[in-house]
C-alpha atoms as a PDB file:
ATOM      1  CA  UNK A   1      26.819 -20.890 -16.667  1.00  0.00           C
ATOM      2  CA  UNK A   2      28.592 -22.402 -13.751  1.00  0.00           C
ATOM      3  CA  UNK A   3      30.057 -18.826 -12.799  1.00  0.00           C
ATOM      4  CA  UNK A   4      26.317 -17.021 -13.155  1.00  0.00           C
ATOM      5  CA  UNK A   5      24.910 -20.173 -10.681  1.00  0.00           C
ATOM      6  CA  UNK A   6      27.885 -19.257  -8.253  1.00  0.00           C
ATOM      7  CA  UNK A   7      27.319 -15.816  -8.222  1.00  0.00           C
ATOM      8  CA  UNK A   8      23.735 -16.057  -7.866  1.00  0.00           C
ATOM      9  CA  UNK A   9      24.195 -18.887  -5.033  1.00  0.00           C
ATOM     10  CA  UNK A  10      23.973 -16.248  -2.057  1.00  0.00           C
ATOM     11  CA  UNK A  11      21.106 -14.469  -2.678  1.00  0.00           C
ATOM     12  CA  UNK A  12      18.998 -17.615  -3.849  1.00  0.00           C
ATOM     13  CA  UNK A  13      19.906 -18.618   0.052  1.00  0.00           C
ATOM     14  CA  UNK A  14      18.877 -15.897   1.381  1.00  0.00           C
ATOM     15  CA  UNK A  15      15.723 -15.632  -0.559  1.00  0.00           C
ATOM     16  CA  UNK A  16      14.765 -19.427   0.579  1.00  0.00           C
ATOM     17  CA  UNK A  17      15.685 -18.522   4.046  1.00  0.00           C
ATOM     18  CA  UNK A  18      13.675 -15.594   4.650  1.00  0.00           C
ATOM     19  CA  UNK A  19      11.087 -15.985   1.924  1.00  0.00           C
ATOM     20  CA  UNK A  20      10.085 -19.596   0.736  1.00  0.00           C
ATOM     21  CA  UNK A  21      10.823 -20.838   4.575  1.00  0.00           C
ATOM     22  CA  UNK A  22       8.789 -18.496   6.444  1.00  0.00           C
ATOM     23  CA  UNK A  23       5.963 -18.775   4.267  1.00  0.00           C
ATOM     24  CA  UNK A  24       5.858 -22.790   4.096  1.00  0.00           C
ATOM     25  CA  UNK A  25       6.304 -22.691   8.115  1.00  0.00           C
ATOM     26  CA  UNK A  26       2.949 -20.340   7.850  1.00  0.00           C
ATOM     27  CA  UNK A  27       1.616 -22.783   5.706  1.00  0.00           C
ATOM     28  CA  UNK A  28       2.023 -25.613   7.602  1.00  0.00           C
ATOM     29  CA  UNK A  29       0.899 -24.059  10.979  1.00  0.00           C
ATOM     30  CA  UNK A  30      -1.787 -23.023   8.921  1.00  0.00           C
ATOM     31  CA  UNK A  31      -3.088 -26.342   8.916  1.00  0.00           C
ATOM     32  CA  UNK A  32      -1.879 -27.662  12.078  1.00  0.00           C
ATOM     33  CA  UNK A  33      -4.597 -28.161  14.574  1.00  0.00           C
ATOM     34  CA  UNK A  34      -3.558 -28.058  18.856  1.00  0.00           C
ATOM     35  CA  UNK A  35      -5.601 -29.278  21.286  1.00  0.00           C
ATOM     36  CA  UNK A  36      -6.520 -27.155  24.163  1.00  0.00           C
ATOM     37  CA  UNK A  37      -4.674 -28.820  27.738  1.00  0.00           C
ATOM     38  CA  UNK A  38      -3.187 -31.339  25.296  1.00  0.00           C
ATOM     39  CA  UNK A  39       0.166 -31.934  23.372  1.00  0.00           C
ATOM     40  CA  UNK A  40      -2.316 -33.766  20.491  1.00  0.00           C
ATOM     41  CA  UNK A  41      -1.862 -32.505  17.372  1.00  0.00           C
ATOM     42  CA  UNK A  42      -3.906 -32.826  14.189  1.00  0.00           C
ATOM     43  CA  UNK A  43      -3.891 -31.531  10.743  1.00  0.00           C
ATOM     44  CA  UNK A  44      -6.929 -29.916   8.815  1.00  0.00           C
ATOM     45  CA  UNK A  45      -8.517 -26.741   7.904  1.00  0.00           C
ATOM     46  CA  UNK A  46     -10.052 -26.192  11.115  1.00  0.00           C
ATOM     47  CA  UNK A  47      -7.962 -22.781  11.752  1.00  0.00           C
ATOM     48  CA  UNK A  48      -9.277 -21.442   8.401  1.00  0.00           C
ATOM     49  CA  UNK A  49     -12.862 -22.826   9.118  1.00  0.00           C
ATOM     50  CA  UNK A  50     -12.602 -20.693  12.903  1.00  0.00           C
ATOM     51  CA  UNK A  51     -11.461 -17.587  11.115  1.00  0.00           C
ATOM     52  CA  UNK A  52     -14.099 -17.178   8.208  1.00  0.00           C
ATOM     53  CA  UNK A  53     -16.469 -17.465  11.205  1.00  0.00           C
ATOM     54  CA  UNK A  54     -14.686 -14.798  13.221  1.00  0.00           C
ATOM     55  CA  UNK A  55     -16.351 -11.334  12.099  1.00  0.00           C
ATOM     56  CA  UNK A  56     -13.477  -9.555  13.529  1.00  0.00           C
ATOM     57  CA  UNK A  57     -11.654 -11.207  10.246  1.00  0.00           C
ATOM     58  CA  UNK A  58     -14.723 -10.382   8.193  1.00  0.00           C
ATOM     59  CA  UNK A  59     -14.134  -6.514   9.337  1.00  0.00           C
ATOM     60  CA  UNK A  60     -10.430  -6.091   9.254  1.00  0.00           C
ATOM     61  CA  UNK A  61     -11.473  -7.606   5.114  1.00  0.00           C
ATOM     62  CA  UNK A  62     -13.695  -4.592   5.228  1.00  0.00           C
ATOM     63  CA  UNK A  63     -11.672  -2.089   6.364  1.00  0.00           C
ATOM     64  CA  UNK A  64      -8.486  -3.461   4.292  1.00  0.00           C
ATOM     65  CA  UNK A  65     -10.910  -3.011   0.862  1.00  0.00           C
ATOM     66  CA  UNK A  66     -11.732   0.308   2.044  1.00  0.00           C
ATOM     67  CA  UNK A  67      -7.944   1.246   2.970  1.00  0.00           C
ATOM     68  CA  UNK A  68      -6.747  -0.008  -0.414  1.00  0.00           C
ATOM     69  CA  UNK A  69      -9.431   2.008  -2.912  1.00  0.00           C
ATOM     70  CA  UNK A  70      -9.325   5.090  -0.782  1.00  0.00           C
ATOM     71  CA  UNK A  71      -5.164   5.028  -0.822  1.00  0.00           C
ATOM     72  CA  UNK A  72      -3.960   3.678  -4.026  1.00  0.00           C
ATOM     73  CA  UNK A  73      -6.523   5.566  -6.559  1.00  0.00           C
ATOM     74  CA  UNK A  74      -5.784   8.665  -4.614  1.00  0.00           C
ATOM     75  CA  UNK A  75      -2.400   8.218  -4.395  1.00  0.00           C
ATOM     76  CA  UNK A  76      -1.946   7.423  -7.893  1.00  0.00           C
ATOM     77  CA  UNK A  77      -3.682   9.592  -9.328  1.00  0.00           C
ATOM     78  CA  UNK A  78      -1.995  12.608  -7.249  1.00  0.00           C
ATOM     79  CA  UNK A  79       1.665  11.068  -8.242  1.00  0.00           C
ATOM     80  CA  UNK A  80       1.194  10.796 -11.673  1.00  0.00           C
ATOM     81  CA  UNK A  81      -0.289  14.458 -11.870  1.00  0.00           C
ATOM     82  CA  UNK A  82       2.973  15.215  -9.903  1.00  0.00           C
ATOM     83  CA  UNK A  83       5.287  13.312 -12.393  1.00  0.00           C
ATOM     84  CA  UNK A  84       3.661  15.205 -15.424  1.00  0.00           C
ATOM     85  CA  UNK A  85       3.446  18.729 -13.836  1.00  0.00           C
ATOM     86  CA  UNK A  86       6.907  18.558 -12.606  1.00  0.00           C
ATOM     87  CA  UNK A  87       8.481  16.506 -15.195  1.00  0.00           C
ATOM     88  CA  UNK A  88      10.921  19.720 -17.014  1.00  0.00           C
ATOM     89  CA  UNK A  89      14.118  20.060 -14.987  1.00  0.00           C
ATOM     90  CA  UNK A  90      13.984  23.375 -13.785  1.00  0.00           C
ATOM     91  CA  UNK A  91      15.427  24.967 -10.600  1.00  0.00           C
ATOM     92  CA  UNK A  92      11.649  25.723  -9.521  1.00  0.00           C
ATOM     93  CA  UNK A  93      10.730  22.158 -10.327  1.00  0.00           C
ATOM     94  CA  UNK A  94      13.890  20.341  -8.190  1.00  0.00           C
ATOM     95  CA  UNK A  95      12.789  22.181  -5.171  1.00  0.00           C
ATOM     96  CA  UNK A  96       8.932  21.196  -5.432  1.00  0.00           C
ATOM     97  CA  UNK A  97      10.000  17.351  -6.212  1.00  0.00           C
ATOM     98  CA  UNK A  98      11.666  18.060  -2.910  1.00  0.00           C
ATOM     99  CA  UNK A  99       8.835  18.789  -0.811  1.00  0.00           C
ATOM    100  CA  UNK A 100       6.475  16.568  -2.241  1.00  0.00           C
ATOM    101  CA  UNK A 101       9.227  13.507  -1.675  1.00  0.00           C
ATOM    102  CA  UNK A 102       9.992  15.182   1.890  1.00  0.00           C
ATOM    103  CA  UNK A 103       7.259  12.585   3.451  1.00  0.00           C
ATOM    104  CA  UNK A 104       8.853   9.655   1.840  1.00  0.00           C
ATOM    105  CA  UNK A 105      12.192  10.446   3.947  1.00  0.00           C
ATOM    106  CA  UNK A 106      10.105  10.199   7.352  1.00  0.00           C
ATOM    107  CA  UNK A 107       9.741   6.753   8.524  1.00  0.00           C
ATOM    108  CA  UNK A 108       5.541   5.718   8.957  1.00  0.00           C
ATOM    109  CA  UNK A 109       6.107   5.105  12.367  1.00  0.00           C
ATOM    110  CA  UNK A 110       7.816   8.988  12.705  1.00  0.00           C
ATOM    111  CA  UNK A 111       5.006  10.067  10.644  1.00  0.00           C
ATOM    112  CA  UNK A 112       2.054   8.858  12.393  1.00  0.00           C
ATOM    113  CA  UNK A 113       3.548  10.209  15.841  1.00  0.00           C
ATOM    114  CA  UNK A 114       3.514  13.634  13.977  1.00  0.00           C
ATOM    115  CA  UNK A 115      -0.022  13.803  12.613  1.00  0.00           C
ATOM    116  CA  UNK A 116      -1.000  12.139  16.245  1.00  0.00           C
ATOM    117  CA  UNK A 117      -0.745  15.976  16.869  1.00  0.00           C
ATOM    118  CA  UNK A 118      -2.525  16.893  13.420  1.00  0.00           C
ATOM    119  CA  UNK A 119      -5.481  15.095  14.606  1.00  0.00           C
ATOM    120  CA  UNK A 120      -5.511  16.124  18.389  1.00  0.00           C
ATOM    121  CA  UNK A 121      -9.226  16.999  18.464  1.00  0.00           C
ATOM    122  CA  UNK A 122     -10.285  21.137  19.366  1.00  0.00           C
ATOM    123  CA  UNK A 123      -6.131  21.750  19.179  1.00  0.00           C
ATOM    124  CA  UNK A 124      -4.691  19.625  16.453  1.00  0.00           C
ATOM    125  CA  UNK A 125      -3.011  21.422  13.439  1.00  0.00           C
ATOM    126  CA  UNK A 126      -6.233  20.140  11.508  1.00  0.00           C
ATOM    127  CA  UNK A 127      -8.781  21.501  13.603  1.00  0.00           C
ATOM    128  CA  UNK A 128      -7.215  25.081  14.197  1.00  0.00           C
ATOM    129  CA  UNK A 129      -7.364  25.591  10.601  1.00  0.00           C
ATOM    130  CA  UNK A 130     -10.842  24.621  10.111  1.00  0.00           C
ATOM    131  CA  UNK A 131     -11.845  26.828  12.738  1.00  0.00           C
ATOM    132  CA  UNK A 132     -10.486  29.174  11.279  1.00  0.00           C
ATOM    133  CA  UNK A 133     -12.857  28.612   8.562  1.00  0.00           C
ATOM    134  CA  UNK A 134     -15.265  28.415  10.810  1.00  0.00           C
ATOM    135  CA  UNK A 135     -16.006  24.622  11.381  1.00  0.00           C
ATOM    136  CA  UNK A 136     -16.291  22.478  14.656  1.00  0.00           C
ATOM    137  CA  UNK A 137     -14.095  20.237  16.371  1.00  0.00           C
ATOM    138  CA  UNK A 138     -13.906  16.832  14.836  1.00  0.00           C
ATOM    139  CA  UNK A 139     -12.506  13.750  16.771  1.00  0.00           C
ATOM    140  CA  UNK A 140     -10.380  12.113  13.893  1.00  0.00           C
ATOM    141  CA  UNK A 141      -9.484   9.439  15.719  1.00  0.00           C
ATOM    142  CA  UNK A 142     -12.019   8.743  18.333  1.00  0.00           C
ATOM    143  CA  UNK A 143     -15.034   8.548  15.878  1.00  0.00           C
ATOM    144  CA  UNK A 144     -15.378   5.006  14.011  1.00  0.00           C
ATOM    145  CA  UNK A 145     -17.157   6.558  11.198  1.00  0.00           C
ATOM    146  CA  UNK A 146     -13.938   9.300  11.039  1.00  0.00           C
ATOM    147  CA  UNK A 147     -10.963   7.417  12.351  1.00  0.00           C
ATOM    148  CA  UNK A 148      -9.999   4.698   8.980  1.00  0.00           C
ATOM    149  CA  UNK A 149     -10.134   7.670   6.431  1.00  0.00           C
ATOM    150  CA  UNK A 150      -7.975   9.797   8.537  1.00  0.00           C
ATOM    151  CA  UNK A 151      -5.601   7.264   8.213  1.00  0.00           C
ATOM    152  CA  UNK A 152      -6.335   6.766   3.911  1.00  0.00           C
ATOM    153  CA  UNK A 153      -5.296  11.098   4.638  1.00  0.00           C
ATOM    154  CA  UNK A 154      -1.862  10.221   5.866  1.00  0.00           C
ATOM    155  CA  UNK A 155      -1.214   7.170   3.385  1.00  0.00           C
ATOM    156  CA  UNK A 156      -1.551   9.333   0.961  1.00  0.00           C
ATOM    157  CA  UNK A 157      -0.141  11.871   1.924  1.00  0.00           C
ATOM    158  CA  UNK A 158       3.375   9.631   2.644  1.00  0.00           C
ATOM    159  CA  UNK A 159       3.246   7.371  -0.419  1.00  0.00           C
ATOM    160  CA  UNK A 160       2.189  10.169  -3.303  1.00  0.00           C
ATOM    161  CA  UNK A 161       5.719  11.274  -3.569  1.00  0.00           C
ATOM    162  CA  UNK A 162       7.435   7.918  -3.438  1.00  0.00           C
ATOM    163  CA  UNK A 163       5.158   6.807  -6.155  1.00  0.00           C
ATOM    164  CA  UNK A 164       6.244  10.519  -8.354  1.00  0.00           C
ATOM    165  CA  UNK A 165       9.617   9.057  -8.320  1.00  0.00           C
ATOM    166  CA  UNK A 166       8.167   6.113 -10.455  1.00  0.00           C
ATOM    167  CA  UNK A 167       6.205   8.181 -12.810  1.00  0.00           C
ATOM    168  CA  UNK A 168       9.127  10.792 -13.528  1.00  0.00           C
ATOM    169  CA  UNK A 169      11.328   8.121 -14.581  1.00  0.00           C
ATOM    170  CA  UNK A 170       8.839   6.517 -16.829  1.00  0.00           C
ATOM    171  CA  UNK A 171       8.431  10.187 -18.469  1.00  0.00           C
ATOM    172  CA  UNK A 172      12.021   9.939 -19.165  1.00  0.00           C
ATOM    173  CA  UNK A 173      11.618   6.782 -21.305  1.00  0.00           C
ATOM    174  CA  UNK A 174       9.617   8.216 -23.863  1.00  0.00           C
ATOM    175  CA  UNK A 175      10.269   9.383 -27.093  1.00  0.00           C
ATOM    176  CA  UNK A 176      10.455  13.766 -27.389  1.00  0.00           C
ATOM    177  CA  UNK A 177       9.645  13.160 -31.006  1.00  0.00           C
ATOM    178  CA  UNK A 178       6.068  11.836 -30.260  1.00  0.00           C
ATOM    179  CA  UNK A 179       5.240  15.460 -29.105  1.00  0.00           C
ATOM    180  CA  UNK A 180       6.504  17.124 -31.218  1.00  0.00           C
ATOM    181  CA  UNK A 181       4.702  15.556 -33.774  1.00  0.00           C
ATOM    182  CA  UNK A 182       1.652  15.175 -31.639  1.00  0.00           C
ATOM    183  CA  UNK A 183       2.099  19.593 -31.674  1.00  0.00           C
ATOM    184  CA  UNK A 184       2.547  19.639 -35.290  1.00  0.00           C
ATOM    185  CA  UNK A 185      -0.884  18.065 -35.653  1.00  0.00           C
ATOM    186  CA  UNK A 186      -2.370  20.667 -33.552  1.00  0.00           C
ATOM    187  CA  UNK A 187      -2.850  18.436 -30.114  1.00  0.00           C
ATOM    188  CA  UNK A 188      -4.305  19.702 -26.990  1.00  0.00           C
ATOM    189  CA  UNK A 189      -2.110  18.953 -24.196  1.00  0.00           C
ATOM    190  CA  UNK A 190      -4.768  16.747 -22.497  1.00  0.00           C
ATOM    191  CA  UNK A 191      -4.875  15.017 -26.287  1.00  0.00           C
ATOM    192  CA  UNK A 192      -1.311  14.813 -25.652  1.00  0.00           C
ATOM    193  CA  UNK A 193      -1.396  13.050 -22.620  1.00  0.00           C
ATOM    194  CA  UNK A 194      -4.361  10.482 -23.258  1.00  0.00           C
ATOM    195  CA  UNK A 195      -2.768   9.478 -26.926  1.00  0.00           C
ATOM    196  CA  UNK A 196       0.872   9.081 -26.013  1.00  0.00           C
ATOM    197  CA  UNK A 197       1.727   9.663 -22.226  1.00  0.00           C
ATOM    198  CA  UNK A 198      -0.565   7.532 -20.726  1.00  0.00           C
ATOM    199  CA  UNK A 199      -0.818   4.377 -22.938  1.00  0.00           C
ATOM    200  CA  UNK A 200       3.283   4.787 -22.682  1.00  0.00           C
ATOM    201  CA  UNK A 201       3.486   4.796 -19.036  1.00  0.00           C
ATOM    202  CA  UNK A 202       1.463   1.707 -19.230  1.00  0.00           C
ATOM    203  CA  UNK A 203       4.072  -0.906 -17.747  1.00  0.00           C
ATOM    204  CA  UNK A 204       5.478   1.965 -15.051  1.00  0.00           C
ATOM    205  CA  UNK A 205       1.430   2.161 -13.959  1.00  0.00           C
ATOM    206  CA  UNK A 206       1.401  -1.590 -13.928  1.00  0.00           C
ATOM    207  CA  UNK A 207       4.487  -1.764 -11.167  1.00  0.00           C
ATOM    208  CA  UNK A 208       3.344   1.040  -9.320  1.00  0.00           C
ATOM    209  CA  UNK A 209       0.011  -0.584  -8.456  1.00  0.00           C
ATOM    210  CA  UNK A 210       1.858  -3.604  -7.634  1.00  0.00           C
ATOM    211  CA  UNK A 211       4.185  -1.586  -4.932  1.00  0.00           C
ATOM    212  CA  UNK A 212       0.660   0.336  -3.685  1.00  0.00           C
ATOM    213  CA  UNK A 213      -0.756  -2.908  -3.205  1.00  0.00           C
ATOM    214  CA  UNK A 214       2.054  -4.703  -1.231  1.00  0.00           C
ATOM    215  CA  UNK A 215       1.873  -1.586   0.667  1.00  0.00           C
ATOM    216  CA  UNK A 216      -1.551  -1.816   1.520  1.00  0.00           C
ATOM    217  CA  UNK A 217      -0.901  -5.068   3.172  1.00  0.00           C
ATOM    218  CA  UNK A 218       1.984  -4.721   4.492  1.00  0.00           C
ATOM    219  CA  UNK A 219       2.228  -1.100   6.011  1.00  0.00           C
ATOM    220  CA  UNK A 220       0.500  -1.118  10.017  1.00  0.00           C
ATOM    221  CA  UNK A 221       2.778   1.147  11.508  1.00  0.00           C
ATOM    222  CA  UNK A 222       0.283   4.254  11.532  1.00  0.00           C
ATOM    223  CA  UNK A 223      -2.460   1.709  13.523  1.00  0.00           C
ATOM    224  CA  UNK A 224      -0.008   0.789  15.891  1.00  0.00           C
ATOM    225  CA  UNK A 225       0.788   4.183  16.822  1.00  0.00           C
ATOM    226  CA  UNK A 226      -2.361   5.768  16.287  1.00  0.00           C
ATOM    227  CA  UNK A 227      -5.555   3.668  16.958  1.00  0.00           C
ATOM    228  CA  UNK A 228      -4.058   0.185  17.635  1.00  0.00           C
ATOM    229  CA  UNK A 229      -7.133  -1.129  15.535  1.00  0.00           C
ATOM    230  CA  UNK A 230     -10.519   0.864  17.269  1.00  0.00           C
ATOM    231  CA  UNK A 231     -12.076   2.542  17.774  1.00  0.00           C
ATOM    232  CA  UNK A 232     -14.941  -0.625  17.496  1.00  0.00           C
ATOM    233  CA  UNK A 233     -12.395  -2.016  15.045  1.00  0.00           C
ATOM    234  CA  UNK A 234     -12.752   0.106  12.773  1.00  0.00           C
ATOM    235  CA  UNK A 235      -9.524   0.852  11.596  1.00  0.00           C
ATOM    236  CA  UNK A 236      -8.467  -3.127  12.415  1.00  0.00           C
ATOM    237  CA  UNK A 237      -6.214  -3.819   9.098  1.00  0.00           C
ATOM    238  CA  UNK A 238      -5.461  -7.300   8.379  1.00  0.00           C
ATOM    239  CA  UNK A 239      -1.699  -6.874   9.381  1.00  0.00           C
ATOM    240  CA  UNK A 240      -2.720  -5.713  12.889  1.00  0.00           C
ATOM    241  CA  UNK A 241      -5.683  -8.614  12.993  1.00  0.00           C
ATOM    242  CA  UNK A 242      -2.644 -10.965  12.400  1.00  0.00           C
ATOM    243  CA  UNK A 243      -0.276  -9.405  14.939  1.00  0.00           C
ATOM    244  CA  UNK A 244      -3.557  -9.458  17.280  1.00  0.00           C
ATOM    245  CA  UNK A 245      -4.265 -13.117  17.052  1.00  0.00           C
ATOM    246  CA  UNK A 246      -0.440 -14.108  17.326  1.00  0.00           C
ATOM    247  CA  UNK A 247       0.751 -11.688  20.101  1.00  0.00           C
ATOM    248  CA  UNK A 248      -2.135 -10.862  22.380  1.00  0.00           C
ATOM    249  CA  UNK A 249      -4.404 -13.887  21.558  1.00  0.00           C
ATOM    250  CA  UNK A 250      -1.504 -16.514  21.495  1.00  0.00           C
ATOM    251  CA  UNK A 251      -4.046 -18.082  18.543  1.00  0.00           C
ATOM    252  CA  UNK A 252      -0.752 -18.690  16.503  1.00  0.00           C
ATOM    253  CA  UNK A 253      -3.161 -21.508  13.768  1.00  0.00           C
ATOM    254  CA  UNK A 254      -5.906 -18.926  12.985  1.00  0.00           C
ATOM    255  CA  UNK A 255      -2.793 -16.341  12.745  1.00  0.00           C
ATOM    256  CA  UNK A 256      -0.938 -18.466  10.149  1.00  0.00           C
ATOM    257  CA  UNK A 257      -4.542 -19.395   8.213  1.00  0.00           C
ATOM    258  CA  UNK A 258      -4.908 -15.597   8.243  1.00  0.00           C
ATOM    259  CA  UNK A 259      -1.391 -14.708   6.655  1.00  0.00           C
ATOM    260  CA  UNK A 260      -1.803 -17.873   4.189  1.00  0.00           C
ATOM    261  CA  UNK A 261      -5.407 -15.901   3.166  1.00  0.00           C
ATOM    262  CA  UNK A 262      -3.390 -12.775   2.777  1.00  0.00           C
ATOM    263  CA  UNK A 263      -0.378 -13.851   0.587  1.00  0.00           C
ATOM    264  CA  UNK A 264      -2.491 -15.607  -1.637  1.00  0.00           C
ATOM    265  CA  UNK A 265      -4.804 -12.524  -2.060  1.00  0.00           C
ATOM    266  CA  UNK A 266      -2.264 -10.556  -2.901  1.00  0.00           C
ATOM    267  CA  UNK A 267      -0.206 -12.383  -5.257  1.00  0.00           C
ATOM    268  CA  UNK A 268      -4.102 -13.061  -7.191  1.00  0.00           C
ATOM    269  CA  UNK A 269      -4.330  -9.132  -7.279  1.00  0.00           C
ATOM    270  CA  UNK A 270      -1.237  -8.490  -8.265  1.00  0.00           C
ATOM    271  CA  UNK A 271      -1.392 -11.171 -11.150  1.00  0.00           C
ATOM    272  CA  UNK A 272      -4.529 -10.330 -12.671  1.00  0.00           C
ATOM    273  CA  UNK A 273      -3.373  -6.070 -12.317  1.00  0.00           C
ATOM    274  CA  UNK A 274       0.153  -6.963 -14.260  1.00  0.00           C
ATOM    275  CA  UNK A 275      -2.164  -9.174 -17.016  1.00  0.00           C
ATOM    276  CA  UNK A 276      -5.219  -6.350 -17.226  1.00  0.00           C
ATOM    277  CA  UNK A 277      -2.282  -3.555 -17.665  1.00  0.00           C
ATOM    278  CA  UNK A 278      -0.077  -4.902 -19.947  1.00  0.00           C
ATOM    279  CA  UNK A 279      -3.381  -6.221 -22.158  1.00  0.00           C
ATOM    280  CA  UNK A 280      -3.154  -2.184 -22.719  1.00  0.00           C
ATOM    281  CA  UNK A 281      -0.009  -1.545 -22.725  1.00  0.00           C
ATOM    282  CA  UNK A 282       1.802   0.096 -26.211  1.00  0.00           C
ATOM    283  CA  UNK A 283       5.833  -0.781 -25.889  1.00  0.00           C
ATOM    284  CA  UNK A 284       8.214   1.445 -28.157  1.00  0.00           C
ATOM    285  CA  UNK A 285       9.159  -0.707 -31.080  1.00  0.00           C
END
């Protein structure tokens, strides 16, 4: 017992250090109060109170809800099709798990800077094809009605493959027997899949949704590099409202009371997704 305690010593540390402290020094600036001109400091909920009444908060909400039902689902969804189409090990099958993991490789911010050319309006990768279709030029970017889904277009586009990896390991897990059975019976393969694949990949589906959502909240890279937040805000993410207040506001209380908000959120969504799931779940016995 003594040994395991040693052993796990260091990385407890580490985890208080760069974990538990940063997020009770958030807490607790959270709720510290400066005066303006003044070294007077008070305590209270005032930060919170100023940044339910900011709408820039309310939007960067918005556009967060948005960002996370038009990547994850998506995303998914595309992965596990992925996973199941590509799940026999065949030559053919190695080199299209390549390409579809190829994104993961490139970091976001590397992957932004390249579809910064994709969406180029009139000459962009995107638009030449569609002309060649015949359709107009489209400013991705520049249009606030346009700009957050082009940026859903590249989440999913980098995360689909990442999440494959997740799926075709899950496959792995399961029992060969329950198909052939299942073909014995005279299943469909979609019969297949609903009655054993899915409920099976239950608790892989459960973590997955988990990782989508941290990334949802965590991943601001692709703003940064490709709309820093507009156009009219409307591709402000929570992350980048955050790094707004704190860096270019200097607002370092309503920053905190936003990241507090945030963690909080997150760890209730990711809570109530592992309890839903695994309500559903069927483990082997």
């Amino acid at each position: 017992m003594r040994r395991a305690g040693f052993l796990l010593l260091p990385s407890l540390i580490f985890l208080a250090a760069f974990t538990y402290w940063p997020i009770g020094q958030a807490l607790v600036q959270a709720l510290t109060i400066d005066t303006f001109g003044t070294s007077a400091v008070s305590y209270g909920l005032g930060n919170f109170e100023r940044l339910l009444n900011d709408a820039s908060f309310g939007r960067a909400v918005v556009n967060n809800l948005i960002y996370a039902l038009g990547t994850i689902v998506p995303s998914i969804a595309i992965a596990l099709a992925l996973a199941v189409g590509l799940q026999e090990a065949t030559r053919f099958n190695a080199l299209l798990r390549t390409v579809v993991f190829f994104p993961v490789l490139l970091p976001l911010v590397a992957a932004a800077a390249l579809f910064l050319f994709v969406f180029l309006p009139g000459i962009g990768l995107l638009d030449y094809y569609l002309a060649r279709l015949g359709g107009g030029t489209t400013n991705w970017l520049g249009d606030p009605d346009i700009a957050l889904f082009s940026l859903i277009g590249l989440t999913v586009w980098k995360n689909a493959g990442y999440y494959m990896l997740f799926f075709l390991a899950g496959l792995q897990s399961i029992p060969l027997d329950l198909y052939e059975a299942a073909r014995i019976e005279g299943a469909t393969p979609w019969q297949r899949f609903r009655r054993i694949t899915f409920p099976l990949l239950g608790p892989t589906l459960a973590f997955v949704l988990i990782i989508a959502l941290v990334n949802v909240i965590t991943q601001v890279d692709h703003v940064m590099v490709l709309t820093k937040g507009g156009p009219s805000d409307s591709t402000n993410l929570l992350l980048f409202y955050i790094y707004q207040q704190a860096h270019e506001n200097y607002d370092y209380g309503k920053a905190a009371a936003a990241t507090v908000l945030s963690v909080a959120g997150l760890l209730a969504l990711s809570f109530l997704s592992l309890r839903t799931l695994e309500r559903g779940t069927h483990y082997e016995a």
